[in-house]
Protein backbone atom coordinates (compact mmCIF):
# COMPACT_ATOMS: atom_id res chain seq x y z
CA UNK A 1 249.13 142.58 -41.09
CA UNK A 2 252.23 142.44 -38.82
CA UNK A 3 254.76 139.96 -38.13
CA UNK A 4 255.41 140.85 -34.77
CA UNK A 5 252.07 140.71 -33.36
CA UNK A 6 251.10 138.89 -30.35
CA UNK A 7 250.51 135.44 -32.25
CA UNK A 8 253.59 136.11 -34.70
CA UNK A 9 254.98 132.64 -35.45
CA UNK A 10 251.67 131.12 -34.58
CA UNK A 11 249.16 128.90 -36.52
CA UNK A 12 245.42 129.42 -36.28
CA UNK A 13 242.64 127.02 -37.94
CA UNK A 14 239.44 128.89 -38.40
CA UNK A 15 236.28 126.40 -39.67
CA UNK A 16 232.84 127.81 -40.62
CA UNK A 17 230.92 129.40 -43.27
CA UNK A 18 233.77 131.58 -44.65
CA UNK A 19 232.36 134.69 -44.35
CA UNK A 20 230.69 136.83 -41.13
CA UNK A 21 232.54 136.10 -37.76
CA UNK A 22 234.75 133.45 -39.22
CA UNK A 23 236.21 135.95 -41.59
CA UNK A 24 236.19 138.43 -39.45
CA UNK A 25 238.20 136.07 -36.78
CA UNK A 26 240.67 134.87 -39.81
CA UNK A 27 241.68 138.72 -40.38
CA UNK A 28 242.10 139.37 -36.68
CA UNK A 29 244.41 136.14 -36.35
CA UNK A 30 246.42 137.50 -39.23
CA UNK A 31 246.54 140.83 -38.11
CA UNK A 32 248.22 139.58 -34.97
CA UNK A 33 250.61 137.99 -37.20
CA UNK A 34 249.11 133.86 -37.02
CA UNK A 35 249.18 132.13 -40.56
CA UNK A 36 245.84 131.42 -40.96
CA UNK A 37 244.25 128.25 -42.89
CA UNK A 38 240.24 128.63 -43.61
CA UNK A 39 238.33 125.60 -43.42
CA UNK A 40 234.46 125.25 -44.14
CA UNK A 41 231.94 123.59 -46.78
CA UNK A 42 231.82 127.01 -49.32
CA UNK A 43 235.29 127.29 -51.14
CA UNK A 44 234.02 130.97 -53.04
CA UNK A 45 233.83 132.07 -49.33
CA UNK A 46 236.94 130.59 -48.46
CA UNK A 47 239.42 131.93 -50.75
CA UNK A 48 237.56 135.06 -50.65
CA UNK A 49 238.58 135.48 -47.05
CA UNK A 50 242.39 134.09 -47.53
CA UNK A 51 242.79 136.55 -50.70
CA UNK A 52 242.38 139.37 -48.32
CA UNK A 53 243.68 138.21 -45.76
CA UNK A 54 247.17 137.82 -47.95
CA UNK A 55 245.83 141.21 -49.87
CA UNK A 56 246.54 142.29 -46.47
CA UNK A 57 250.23 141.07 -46.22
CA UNK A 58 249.24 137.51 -44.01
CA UNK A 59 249.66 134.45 -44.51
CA UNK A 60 246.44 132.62 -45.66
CA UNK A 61 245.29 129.34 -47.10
CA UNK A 62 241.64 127.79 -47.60
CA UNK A 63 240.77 124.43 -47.80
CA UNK A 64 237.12 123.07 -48.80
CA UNK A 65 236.06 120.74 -45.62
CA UNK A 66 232.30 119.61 -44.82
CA UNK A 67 231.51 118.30 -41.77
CA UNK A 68 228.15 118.03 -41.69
CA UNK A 69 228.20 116.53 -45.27
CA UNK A 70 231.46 114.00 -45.34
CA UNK A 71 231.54 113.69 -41.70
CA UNK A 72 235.25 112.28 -40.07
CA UNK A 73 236.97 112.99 -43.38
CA UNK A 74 236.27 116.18 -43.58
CA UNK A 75 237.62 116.82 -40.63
CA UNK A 76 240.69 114.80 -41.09
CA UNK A 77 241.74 116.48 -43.93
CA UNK A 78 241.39 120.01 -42.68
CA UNK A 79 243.77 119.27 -39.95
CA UNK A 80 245.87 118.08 -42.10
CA UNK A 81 246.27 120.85 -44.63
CA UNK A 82 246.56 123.28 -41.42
CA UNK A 83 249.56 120.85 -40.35
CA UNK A 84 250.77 120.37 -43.98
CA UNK A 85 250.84 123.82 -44.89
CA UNK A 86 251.97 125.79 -41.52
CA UNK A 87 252.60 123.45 -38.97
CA UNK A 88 249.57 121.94 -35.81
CA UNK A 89 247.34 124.69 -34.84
CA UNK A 90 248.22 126.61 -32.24
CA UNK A 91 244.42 128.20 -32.21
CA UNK A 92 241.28 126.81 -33.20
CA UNK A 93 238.13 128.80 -33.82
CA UNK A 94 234.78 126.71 -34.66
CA UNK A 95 232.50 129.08 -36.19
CA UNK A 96 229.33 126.52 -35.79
CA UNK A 97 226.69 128.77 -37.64
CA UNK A 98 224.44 126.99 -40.33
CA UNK A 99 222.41 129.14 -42.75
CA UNK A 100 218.95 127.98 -42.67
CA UNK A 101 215.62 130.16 -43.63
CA UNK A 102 212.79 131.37 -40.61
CA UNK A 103 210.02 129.09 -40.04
CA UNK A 104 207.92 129.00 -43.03
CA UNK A 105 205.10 127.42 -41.02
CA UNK A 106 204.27 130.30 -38.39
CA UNK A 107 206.33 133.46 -40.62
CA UNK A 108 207.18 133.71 -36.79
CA UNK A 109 211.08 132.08 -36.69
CA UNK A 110 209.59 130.21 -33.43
CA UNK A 111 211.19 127.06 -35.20
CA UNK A 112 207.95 125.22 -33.93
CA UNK A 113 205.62 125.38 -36.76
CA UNK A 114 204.05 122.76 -38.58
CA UNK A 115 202.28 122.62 -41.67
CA UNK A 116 205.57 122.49 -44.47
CA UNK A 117 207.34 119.72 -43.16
CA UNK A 118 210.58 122.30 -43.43
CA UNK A 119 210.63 123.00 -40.19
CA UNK A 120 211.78 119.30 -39.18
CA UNK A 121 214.51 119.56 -42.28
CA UNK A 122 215.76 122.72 -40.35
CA UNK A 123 215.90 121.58 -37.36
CA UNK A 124 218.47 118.44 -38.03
CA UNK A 125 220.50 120.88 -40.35
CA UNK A 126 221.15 122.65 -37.45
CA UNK A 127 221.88 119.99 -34.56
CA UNK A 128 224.01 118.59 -37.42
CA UNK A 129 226.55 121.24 -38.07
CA UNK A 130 226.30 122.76 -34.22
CA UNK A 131 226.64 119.16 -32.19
CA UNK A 132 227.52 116.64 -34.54
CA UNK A 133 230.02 118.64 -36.98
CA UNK A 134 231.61 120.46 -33.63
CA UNK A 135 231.81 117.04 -32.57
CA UNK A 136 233.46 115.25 -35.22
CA UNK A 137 235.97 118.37 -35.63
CA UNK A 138 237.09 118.75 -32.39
CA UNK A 139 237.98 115.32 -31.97
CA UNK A 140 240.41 115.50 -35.23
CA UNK A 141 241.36 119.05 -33.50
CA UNK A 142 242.60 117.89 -30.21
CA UNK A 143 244.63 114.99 -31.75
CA UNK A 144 247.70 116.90 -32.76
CA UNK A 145 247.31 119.65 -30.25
CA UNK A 146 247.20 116.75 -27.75
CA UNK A 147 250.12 115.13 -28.62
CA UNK A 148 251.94 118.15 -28.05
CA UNK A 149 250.59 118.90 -25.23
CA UNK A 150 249.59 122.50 -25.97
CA UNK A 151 246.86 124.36 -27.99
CA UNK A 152 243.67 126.64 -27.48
CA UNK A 153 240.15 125.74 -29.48
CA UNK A 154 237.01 128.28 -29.08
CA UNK A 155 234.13 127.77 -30.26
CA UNK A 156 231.10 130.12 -30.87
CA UNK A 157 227.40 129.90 -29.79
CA UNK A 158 225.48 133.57 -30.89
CA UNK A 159 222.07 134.42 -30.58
CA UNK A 160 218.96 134.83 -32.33
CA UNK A 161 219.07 138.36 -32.99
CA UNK A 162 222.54 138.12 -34.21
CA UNK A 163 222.29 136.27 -37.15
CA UNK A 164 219.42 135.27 -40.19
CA UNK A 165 221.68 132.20 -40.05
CA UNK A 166 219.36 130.34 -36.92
CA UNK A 167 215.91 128.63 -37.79
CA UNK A 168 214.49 130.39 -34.02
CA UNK A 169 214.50 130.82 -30.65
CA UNK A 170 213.09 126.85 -30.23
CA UNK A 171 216.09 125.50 -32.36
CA UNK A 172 218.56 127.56 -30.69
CA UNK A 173 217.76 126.77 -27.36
CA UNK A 174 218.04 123.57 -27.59
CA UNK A 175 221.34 123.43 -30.07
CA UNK A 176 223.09 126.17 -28.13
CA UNK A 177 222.80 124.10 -24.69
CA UNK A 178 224.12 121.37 -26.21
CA UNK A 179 227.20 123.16 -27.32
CA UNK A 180 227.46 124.97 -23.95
CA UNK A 181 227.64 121.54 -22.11
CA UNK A 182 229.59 120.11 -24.99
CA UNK A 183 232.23 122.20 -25.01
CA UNK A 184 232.57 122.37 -21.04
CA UNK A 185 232.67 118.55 -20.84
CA UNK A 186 235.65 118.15 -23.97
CA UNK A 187 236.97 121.28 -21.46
CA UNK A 188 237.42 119.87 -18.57
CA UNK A 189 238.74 116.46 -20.23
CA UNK A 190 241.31 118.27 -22.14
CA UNK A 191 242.54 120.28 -19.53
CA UNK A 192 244.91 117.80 -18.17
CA UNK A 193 246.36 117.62 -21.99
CA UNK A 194 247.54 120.83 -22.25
CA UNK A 195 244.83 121.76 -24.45
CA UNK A 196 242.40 124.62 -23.09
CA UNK A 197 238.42 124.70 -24.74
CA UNK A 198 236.52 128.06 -24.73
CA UNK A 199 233.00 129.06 -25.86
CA UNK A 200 232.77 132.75 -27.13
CA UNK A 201 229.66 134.50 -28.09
CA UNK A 202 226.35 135.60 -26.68
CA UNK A 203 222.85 133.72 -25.48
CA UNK A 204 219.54 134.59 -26.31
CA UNK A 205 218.36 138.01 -24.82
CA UNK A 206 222.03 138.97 -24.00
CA UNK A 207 222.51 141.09 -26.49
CA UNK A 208 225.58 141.14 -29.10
CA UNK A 209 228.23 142.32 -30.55
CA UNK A 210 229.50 142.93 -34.08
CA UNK A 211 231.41 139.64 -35.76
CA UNK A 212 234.43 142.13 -35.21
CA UNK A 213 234.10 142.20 -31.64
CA UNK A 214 233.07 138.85 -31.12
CA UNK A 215 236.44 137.85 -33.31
CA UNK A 216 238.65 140.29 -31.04
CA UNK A 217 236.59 137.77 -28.26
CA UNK A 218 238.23 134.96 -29.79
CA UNK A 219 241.49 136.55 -29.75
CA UNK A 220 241.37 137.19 -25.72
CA UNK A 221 240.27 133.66 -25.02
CA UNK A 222 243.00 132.58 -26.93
CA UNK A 223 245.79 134.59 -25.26
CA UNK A 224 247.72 133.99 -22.28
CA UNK A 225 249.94 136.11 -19.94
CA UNK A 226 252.57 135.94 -22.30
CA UNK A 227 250.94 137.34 -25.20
């Protein structure tokens, strides 16, 4: 880790799973020399990923924080031990993957089964924690970036083949629309605030990268002429 890097003196929030392309994005931020606070609903994973980050010679700290489960407090109180503990985010990085088994009704991941009743259960798991958990964080994000006027949040849609964390192709399509437009509406709105809103990642049939090089993704969307 250096403490000259491009992001040296900087603060980045990264929220998801703890592990996979949110760890891998939490290293990369550190290696550029950001203090980096972990947020997500798995604190094992967490403080996994902050021990080597700070293993490393960063600056790390994890905080447990479910969304999908406790909603607006959650994601109040992540914020606030980002702020508490290094200052208001400079970067944010919503890592919106949900881990959820293939479609038990078809063996076929299609997501359109029937027969369980899982598939239904699997289904709002995931439109929970990609639409209404991006949601609720990244209007407890924006506040204090906002008020500052300055700040950069990315957030991730991947696809099908990248991960065993996606129910199928049915699911998917539908969630990863609906974080597309999501993210391009709070975008545009923000824009005028100082605060710019990126999606990262890959769509269905696109192909992919490796959570490294989607992470080093992050990074770029992040930077600015400057850095």
């Amino acid at each position: 880790m250096t403490a000259t890097g491009r992001f040296a003196g900087r603060v980045a929030l990264v929220c998801g799973p703890g592990d996979g392309v949110s760890r891998a994005t939490a290293l990369a931020f550190a290696r550029e020399g950001a203090a980096v606070l972990v947020a997500g609903p798995d604190g094992e994973r967490l403080a996994g990923t902050a021990l080597l980050v700070r293993d490393a010679g960063g600056q790390a700290a994890s905080v447990v924080a479910d969304v999908v489960r406790d909603g607006s407090d959650a994601a109040a109180r992540m914020v606030a031990a980002a702020v508490e503990r290094f200052g208001v985010p400079d970067f944010v990085f919503n890592d919106a993957s949900v881990t959820g088994p293939r479609d038990p009704g078809t063996g076929t991941g299609t997501g359109t089964g029937t027969g369980t009743g899982r598939v239904e259960v699997d289904w709002a798991a995931a439109f929970a924690a990609h639409l209404t958990g991006l949601f609720t964080a990244m209007r407890h994000e924006l506040a204090p970036m906002t008020a500052l006027g300055r700040g950069v949040i990315v957030n991730t849609v991947r696809a099908t083949a990248c991960t065993e964390r996606l129910i199928g192709p049915g699911a998917y399509a539908g969630y990863s629309a609906a974080l597309a437009t999501l993210t391009a509406t709070a975008a545009h709105e923000s824009a005028a605030l100082g605060v710019r809103i990126s999606l990262a990642g890959s769509r269905t049939g696109s192909g992919c990268g490796s959570d490294e090089e989607l992470a080093e993704q992050v990074l770029l969307l992040c930077a600015d002429e400057n850095d």
